[in-house]
Protein backbone atom coordinates (compact mmCIF):
# COMPACT_ATOMS: atom_id res chain seq x y z
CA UNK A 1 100.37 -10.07 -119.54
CA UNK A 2 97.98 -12.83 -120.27
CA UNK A 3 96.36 -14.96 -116.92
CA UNK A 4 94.52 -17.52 -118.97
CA UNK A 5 96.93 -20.38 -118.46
CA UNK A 6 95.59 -22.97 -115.73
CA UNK A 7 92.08 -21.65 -116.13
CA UNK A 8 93.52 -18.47 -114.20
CA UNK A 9 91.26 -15.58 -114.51
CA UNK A 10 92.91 -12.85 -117.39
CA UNK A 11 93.14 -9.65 -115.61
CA UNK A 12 92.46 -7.14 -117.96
CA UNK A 13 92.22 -3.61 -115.99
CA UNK A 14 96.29 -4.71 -115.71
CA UNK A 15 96.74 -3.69 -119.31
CA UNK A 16 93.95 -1.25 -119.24
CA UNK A 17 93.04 0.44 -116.16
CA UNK A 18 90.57 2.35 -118.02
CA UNK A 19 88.38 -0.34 -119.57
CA UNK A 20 84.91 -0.43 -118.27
CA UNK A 21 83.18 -2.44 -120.47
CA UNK A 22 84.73 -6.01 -121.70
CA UNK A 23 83.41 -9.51 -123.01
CA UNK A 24 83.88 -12.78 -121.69
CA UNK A 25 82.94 -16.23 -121.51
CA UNK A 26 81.77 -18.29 -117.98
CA UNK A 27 83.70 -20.54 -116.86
CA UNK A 28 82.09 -21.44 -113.83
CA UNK A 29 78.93 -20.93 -111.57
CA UNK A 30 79.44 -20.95 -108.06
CA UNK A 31 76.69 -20.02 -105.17
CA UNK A 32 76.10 -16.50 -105.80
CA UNK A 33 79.41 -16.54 -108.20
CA UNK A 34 80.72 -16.26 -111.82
CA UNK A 35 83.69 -17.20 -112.53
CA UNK A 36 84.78 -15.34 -116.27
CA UNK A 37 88.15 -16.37 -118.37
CA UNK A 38 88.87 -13.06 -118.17
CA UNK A 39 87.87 -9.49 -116.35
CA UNK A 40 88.30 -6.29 -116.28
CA UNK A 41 86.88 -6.03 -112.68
CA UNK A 42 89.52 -5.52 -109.77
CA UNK A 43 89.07 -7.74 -107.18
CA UNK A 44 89.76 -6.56 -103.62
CA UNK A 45 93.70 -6.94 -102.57
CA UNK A 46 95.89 -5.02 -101.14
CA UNK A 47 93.46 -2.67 -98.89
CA UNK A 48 91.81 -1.44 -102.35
CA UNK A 49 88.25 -2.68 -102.32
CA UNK A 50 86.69 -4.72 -105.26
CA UNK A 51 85.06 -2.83 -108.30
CA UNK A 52 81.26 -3.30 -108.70
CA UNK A 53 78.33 -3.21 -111.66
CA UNK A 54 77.02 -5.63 -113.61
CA UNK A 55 77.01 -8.71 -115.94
CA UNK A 56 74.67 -8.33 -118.99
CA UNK A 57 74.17 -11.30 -120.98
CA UNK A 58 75.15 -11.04 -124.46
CA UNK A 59 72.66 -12.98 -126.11
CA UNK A 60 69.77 -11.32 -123.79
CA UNK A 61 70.51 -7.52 -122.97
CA UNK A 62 67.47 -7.65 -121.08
CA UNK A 63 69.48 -10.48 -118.61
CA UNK A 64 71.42 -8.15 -116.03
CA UNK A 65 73.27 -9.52 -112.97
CA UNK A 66 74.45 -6.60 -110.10
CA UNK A 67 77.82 -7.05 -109.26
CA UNK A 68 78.38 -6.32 -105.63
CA UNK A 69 82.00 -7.79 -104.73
CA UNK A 70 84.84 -9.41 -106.29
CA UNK A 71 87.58 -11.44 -105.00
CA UNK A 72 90.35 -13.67 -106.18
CA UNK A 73 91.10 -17.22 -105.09
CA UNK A 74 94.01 -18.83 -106.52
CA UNK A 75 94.02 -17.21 -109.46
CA UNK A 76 90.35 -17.34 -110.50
CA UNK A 77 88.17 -14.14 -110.15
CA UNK A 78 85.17 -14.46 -108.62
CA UNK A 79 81.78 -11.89 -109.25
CA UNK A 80 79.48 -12.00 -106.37
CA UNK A 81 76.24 -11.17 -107.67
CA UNK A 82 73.26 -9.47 -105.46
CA UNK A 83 70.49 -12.04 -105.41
CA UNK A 84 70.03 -15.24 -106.74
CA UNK A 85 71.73 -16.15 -110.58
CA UNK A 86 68.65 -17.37 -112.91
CA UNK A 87 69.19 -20.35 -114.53
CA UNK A 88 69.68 -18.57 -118.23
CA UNK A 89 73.47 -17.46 -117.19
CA UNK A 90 75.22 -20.67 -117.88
CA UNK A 91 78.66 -22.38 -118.29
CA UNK A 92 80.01 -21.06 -122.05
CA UNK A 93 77.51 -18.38 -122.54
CA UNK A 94 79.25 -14.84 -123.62
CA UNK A 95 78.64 -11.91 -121.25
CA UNK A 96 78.76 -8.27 -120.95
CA UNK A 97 80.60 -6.93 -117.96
CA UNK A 98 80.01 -3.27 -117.03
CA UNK A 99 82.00 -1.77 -114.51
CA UNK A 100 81.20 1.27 -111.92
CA UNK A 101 82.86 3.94 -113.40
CA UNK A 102 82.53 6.34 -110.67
CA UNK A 103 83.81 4.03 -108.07
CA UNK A 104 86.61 2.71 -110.03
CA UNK A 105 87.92 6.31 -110.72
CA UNK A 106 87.47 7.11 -107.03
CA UNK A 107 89.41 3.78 -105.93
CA UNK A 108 91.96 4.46 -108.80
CA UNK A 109 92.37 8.64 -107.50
CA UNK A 110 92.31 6.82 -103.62
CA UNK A 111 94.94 4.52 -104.46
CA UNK A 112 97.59 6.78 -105.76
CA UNK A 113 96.93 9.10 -103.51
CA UNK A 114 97.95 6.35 -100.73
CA UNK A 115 101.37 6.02 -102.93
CA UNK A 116 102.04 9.49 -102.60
CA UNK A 117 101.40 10.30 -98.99
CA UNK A 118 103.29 6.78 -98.11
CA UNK A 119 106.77 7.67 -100.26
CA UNK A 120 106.77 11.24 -98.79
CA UNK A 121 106.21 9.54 -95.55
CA UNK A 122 108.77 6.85 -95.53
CA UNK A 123 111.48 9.13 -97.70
CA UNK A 124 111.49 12.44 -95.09
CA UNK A 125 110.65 10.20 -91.71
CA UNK A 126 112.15 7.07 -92.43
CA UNK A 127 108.83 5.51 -91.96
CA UNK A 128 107.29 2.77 -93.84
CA UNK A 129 103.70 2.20 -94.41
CA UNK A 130 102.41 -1.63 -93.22
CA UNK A 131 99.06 -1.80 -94.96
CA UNK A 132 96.25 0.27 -95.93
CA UNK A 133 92.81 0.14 -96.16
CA UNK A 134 91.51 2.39 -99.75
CA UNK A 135 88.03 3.17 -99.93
CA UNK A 136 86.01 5.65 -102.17
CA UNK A 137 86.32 8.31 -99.91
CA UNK A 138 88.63 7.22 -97.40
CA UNK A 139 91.59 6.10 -97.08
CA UNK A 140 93.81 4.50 -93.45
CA UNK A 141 97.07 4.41 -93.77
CA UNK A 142 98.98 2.10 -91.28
CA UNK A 143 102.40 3.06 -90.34
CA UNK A 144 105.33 0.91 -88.32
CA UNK A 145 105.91 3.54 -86.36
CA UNK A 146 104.28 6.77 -84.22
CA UNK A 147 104.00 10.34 -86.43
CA UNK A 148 104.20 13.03 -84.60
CA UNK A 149 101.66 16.17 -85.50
CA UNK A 150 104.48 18.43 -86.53
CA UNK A 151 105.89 15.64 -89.08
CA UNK A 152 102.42 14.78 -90.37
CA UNK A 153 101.87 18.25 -91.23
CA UNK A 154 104.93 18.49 -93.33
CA UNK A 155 104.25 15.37 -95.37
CA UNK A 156 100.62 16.47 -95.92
CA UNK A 157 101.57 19.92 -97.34
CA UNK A 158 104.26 17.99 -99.43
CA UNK A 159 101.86 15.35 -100.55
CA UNK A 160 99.84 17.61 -101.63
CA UNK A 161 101.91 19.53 -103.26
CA UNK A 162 103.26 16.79 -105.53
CA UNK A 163 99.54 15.87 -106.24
CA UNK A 164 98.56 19.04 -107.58
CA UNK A 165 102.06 19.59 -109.73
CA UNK A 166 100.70 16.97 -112.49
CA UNK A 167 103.05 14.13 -111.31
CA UNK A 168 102.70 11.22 -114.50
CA UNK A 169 101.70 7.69 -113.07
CA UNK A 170 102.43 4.58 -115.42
CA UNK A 171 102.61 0.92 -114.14
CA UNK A 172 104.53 -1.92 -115.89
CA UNK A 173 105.26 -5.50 -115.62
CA UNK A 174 109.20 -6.48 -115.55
CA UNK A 175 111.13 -9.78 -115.02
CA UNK A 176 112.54 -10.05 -111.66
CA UNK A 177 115.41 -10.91 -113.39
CA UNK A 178 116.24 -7.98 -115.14
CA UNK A 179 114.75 -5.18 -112.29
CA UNK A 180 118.30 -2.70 -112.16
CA UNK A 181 119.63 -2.74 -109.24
CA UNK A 182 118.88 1.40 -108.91
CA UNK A 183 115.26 0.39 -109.21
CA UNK A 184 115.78 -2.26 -106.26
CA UNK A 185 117.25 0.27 -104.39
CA UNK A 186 114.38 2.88 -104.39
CA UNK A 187 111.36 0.36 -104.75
CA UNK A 188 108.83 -0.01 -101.93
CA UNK A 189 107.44 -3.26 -101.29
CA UNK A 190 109.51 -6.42 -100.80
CA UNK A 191 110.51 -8.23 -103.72
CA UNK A 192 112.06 -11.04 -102.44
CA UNK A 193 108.13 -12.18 -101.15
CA UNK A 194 106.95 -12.31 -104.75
CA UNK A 195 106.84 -15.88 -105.55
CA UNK A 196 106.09 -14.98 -109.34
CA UNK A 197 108.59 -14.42 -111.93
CA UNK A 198 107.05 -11.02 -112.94
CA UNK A 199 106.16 -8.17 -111.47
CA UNK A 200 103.99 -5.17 -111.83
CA UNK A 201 105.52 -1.74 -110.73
CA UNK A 202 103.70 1.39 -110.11
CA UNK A 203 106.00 4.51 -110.88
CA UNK A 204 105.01 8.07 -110.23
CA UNK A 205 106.98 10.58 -111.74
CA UNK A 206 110.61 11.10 -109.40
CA UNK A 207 108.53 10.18 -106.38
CA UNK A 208 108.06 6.54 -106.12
CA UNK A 209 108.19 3.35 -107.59
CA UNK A 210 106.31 0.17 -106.00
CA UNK A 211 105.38 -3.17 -105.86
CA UNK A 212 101.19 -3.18 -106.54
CA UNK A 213 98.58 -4.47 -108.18
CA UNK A 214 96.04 -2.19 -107.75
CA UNK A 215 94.59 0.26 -110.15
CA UNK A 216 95.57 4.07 -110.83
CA UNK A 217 94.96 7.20 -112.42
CA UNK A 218 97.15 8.58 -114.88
CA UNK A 219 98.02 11.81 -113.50
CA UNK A 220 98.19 12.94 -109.56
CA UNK A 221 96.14 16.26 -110.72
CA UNK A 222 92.50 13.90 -110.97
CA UNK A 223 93.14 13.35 -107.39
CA UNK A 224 92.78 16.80 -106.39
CA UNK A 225 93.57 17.61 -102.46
CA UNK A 226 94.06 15.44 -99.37
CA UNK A 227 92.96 16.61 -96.52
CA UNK A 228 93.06 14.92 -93.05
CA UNK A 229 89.92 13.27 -91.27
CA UNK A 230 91.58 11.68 -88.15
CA UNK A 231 95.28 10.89 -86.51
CA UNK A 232 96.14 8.28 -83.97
CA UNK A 233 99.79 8.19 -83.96
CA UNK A 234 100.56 5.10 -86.26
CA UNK A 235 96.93 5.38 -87.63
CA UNK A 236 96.84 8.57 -90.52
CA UNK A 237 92.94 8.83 -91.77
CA UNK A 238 92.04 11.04 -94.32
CA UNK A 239 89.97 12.01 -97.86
CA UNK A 240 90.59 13.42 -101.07
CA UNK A 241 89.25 15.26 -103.92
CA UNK A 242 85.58 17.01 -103.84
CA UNK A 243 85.04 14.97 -100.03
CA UNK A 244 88.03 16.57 -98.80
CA UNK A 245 87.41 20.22 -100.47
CA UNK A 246 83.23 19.63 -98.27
CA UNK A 247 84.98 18.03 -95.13
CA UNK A 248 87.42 21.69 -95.19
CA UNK A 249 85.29 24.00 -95.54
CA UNK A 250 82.70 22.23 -93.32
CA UNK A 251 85.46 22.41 -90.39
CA UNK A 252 86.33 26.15 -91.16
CA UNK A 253 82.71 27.08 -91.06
CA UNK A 254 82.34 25.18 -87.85
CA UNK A 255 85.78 26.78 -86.43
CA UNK A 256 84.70 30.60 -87.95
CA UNK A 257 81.08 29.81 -85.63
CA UNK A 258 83.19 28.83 -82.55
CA UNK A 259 84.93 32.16 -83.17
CA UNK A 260 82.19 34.11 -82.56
CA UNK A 261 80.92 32.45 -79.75
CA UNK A 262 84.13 32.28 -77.97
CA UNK A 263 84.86 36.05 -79.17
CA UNK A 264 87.99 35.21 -80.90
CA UNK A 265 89.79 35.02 -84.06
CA UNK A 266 89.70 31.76 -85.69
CA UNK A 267 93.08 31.07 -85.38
CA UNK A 268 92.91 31.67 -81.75
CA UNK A 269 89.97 29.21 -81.08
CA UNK A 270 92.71 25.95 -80.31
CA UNK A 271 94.26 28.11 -77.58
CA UNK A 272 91.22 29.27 -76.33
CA UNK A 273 89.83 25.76 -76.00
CA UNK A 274 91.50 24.46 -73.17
CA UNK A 275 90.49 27.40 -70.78
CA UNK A 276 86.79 27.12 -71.59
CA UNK A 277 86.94 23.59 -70.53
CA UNK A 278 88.91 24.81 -67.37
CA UNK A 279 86.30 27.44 -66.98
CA UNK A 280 83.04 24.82 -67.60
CA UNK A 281 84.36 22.44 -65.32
CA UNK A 282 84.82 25.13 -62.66
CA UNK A 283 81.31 26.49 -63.39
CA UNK A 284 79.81 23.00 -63.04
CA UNK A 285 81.43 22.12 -59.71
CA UNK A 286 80.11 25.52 -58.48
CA UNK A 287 76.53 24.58 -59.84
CA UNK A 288 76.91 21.20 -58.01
CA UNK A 289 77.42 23.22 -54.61
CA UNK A 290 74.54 25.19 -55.29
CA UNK A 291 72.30 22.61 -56.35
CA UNK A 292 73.35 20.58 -52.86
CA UNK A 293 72.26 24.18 -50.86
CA UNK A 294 69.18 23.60 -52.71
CA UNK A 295 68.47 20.30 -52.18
CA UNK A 296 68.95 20.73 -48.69
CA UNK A 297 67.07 23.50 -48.28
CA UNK A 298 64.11 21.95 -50.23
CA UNK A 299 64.47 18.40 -48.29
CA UNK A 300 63.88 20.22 -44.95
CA UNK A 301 60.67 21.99 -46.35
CA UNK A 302 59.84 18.19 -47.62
CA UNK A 303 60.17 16.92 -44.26
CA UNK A 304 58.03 19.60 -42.15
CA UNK A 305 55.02 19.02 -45.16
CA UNK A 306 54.28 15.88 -45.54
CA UNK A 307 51.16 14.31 -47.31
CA UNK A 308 49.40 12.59 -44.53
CA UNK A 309 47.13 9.20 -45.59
CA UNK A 310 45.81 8.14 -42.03
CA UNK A 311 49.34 7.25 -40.22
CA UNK A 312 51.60 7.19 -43.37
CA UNK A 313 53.79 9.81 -44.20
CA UNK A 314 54.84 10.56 -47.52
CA UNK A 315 57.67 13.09 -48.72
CA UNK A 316 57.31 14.33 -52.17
CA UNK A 317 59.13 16.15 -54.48
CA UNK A 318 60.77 16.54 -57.88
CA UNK A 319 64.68 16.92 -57.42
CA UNK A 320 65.40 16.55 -61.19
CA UNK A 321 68.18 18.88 -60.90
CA UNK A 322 69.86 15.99 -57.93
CA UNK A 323 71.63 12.95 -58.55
CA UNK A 324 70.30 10.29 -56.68
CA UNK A 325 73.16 9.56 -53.99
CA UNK A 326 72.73 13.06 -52.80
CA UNK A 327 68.98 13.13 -52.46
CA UNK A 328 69.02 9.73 -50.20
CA UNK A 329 71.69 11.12 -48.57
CA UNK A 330 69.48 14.70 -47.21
CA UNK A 331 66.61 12.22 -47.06
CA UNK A 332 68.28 10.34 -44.16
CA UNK A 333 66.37 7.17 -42.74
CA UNK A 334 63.21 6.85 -42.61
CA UNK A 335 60.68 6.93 -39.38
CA UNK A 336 58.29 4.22 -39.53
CA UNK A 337 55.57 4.32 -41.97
CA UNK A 338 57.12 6.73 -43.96
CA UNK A 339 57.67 6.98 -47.72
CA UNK A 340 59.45 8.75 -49.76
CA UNK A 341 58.61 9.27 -53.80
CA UNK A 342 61.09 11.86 -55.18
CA UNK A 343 62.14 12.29 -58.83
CA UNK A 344 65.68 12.65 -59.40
CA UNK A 345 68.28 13.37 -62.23
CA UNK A 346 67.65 11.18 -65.22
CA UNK A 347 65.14 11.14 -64.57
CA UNK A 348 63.92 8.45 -62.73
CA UNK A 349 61.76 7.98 -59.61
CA UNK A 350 63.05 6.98 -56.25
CA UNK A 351 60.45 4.86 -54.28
CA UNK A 352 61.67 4.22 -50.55
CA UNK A 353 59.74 2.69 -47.42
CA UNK A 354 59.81 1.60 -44.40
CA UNK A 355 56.64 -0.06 -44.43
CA UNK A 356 56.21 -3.77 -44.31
CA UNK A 357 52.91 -4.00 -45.35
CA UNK A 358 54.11 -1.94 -48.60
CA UNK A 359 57.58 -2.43 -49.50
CA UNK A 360 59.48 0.06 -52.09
CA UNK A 361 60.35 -2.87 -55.37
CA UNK A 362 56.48 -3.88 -54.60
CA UNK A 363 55.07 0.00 -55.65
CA UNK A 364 57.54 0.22 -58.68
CA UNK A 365 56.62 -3.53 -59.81
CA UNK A 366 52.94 -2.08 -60.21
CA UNK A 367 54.18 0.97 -61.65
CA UNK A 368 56.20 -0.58 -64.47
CA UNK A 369 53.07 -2.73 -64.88
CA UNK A 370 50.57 -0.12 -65.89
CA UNK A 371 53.34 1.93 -68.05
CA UNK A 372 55.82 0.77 -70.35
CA UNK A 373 58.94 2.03 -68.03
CA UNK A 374 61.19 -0.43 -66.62
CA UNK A 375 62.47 -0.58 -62.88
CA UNK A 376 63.29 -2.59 -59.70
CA UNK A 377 65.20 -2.84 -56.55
CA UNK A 378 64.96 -3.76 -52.88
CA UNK A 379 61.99 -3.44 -50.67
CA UNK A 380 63.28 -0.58 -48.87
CA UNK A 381 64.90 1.57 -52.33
CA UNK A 382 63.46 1.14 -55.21
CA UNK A 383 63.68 3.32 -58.65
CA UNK A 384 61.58 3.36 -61.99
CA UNK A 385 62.69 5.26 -65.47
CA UNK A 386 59.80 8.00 -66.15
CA UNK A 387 58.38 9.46 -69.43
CA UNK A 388 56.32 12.14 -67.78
CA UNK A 389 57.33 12.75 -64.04
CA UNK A 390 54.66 14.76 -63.06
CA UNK A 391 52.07 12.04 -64.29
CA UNK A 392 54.09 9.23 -64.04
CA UNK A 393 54.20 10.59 -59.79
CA UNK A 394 50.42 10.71 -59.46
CA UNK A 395 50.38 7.25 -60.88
CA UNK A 396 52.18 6.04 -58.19
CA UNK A 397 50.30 8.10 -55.28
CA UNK A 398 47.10 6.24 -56.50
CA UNK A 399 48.77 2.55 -56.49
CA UNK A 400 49.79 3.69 -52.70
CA UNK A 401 46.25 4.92 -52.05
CA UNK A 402 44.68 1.68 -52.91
CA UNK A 403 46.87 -0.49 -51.32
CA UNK A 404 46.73 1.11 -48.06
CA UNK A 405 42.64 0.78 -48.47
C-alpha cells in the first residue's frame, strides 16, 4: 500500500517489517527534522515507540545524521535528528536510511507479545486492553477493568504457552468493505473509528486478529518468555525474552538467599514473610522501651554531672540512639542559666537555653557558620544536622566558651 499521494510519507516497514536499510529522497527540512517521501522507520503510535539510527547521505557516505525519534503528523514522517542538520542535507538530495536493528526486533518481539497476553486476557476474562505503552524491554498493559492475581496467573502461563508453541504472525491490509463478518466478529480494535477505507490487520495464528499498525515478528517463538515485573490491578507490567529469563533467575536467587536466612524452603518464604514483619515490629517496639529506660537512666546521670563554666550549667551527651521528642521530654525545663547540647537520632544536635544573654538559634547560627551543616530554630530549642558529632559537639562548647568571655 503506497502513502505517496498528498506528499504523505510511504510507509515502507508496512510491506516489509524487516527492511532496515532503504533509499529516499527529502522532501522537507524542518528544525531538527527530515521529512523523506518514503521510510522504512516506524514512527511512535500506538504505545510502540519510534525506531532509531541514522540518515547517511548518498552522495557523501562520510555525511551521517543520528536518528533519535520519529513521529507522524498528518501523514508526513518526521526524523528527529541528534544535533544540528549541516547545511549539505538538502531538499531533493537522495539518502541512506539505516535503521536500529536491535531495537526494532525488540519493539517488533514487544509488540506481539502485547497481542498475545491482551487476546488471552480479554478471551478467558472478558477483559479488554485500553492502551499500552511497548518499550524494548518493557511493556504496560492497561486494562478496563481490575485482574485479580489468581486470573493473571492463568493468562500468563497461557500466554506463554502460545508464545513458545511457534504461533505464525502475518499482517495484511483489507477494504473495510469486504472484512467478513466472522472476522468482525473476533477482531479487536474498533473498526467503526477508522476513518480510512483500508485497514491493516495483525493475525496470529487461531489466537487473534487486530486492528494495528505497529510492527511484528514473524513467529511468537523470537519472543521467547514473559515474565512479570509489576501488578497494580488494572496496571499488568512485565518483560520478555533474555530480560525476562535475568529478571527470573535474579528473583529466585534473591528468594533461594531469603531461604536461608529465614531457615525455610523457598516456597515457604511468602508465608513466612508476614510473621517476620509481625515479629520485627514487635522487636522494635520492645527496643523503643528499652532505649526510653536508657535514656532515662542516662538523663539523670546528665543532670547530677554537669560541666560547670562559672554559673552556667551545661548537660551533655550523645543520645543518638533517642528521637528527639523523647530526649526533651527526660530533659524537662530548664533552671536558669542552663544549657543543654545533646545529640540525638539523625543525627542532629539539640541546642537549648535558658539564657538571655545566649539564646539556643544564636549558638547553632554560629555553628552552621563555621561548618557546612544547616540548622535553626527558636531561642530557647534549637537543632543543627552534624557530619561528625563528636567534633561537630566540641565545636559548639568553644562558640559557648567565647561568648560567655
Amino acid at each position: 500500500m503506497s502513502n505517496s499521494t498528498n506528499n504523505h510519507t510511504e510507509l515502507l516497514f508496512w510491506n516489509n517489517q524487516n527492511l532496515l536499510e532503504f533509499e529516499a529522497i527529502i522532501q522537507e527540512i524542518k528544525d531538527k527534522g527530515i521529512i523523506l517521501d518514503k521510510t522504512a522507520f516506524y514512527p511512535e503510535s500506538g504505545g510502540q515507540l519510534s525506531d532509531t539510527g541514522q540518515l547517511v547521505l548518498e552522495k557523501d557516505k562520510k555525511s551521517k545524521l543520528e536518528v533519535e525519534f520519529v513521529e507522524k503528523q498528518n501523514g508526513r514522517v518526521i526524523h528527529y535528528i541528534s544535533g544540528k542538520i549541516p547545511s549539505n542535507f538538502k531538499k531533493g538530495l537522495k539518502v541512506i536510511g539505516k535503521i536500529d536493528q536491535e531495537r526494532r526486533s525488540n519493539l517488533m518481539r514487544a509488540h506481539t507479545s502485547q497481542h498475545v497476553l491482551s487476546a488471552v486476557i480479554e478471551d478467558i476474562f472478558k477483559i479488554k486492553t485500553i492502551k499500552a505503552v511497548i518499550d524494548e524491554k518493557l511493556i504496560t498493559v492497561y486494562l478496563e477493568r481490575k485482574i485479580t492475581e489468581e486470573e493473571l496467573t492463568k493468562a500468563l502461563i497461557l500466554a506463554n504457552n502460545h508464545l513458545l508453541s511457534g504461533k505464525k504472525v502475518n499482517s495484511k491490509f483489507f477494504k473495510k468493505s469486504e472484512i467478513s463478518e466472522n472476522v468482525k466478529v473476533n477482531l479487536r480494535g474498533e473498526l467503526s473509528k477508522v476513518e480510512q477505507a483500508k485497514v491493516r490487520i495483525v493475525s496470529i495464528e487461531t489466537l487473534d486478529s487486530s486492528l494495528c499498525g505497529g510492527t511484528h515478528c514473524q513467529n511468537t517463538q523470537e519472543i521467547g518468555i514473559i515474565f512479570l515485573d509489576d501488578f497494580k490491578g488494572d496496571i499488568v507490567s512485565y518483560t520478555f525474552g533474555d530480560t525476562a529469563l535475568e529478571r527470573m533467575i535474579s528473583l529466585s536467587l534473591g528468594v533461594i538467599g531469603a531461604s536461608k536466612l529465614l531457615a525455610s524452603k523457598p516456597n515457604e518464604v511468602v508465608n513466612r514473610i508476614p510473621k517476620v514483619i509481625t515479629d520485627l515490629k514487635e522487636l522494635k517496639d520492645i527496643n523503643s522501651q528499652l532505649n526510653r529506660i536508657l535514656l532515662k537512666q542516662l538523663m539523670i546521670n546528665v543532670k547530677e554531672n554537669p560541666l560547670i563554666i562559672g554559673e552556667i550549667k551545661i548537660f551533655r551527651e550523645d543520645f543518638h540512639f533517642a528521637e528527639k521528642k523523647f530526649v526533651l521530654q527526660e530533659l524537662g525545663s530548664l533552671d536558669e542559666n542552663q544549657l543543654a547540647i545533646f545529640v540525638v537520632k539523625g543525627p542532629i544536635i539539640v541546642v537549648v537555653s535558658s539564657l538571655k544573654q545566649l539564646t539556643a538559634n544564636e549558638i547553632v547560627k554560629v555553628f552552621c557558620e563555621k561548618t557546612t551543616n544547616k540548622g535553626g530554630g527558636s531561642p530557647t530549642v534549637a537543632q543543627a544536622s552534624t557530619n561528625n558529632k563528636t567534633e561537630d559537639l566540641e565545636i559548639i562548647m568553644e562558640i559557648i566558651k567565647k561568648k560567655m568571655k
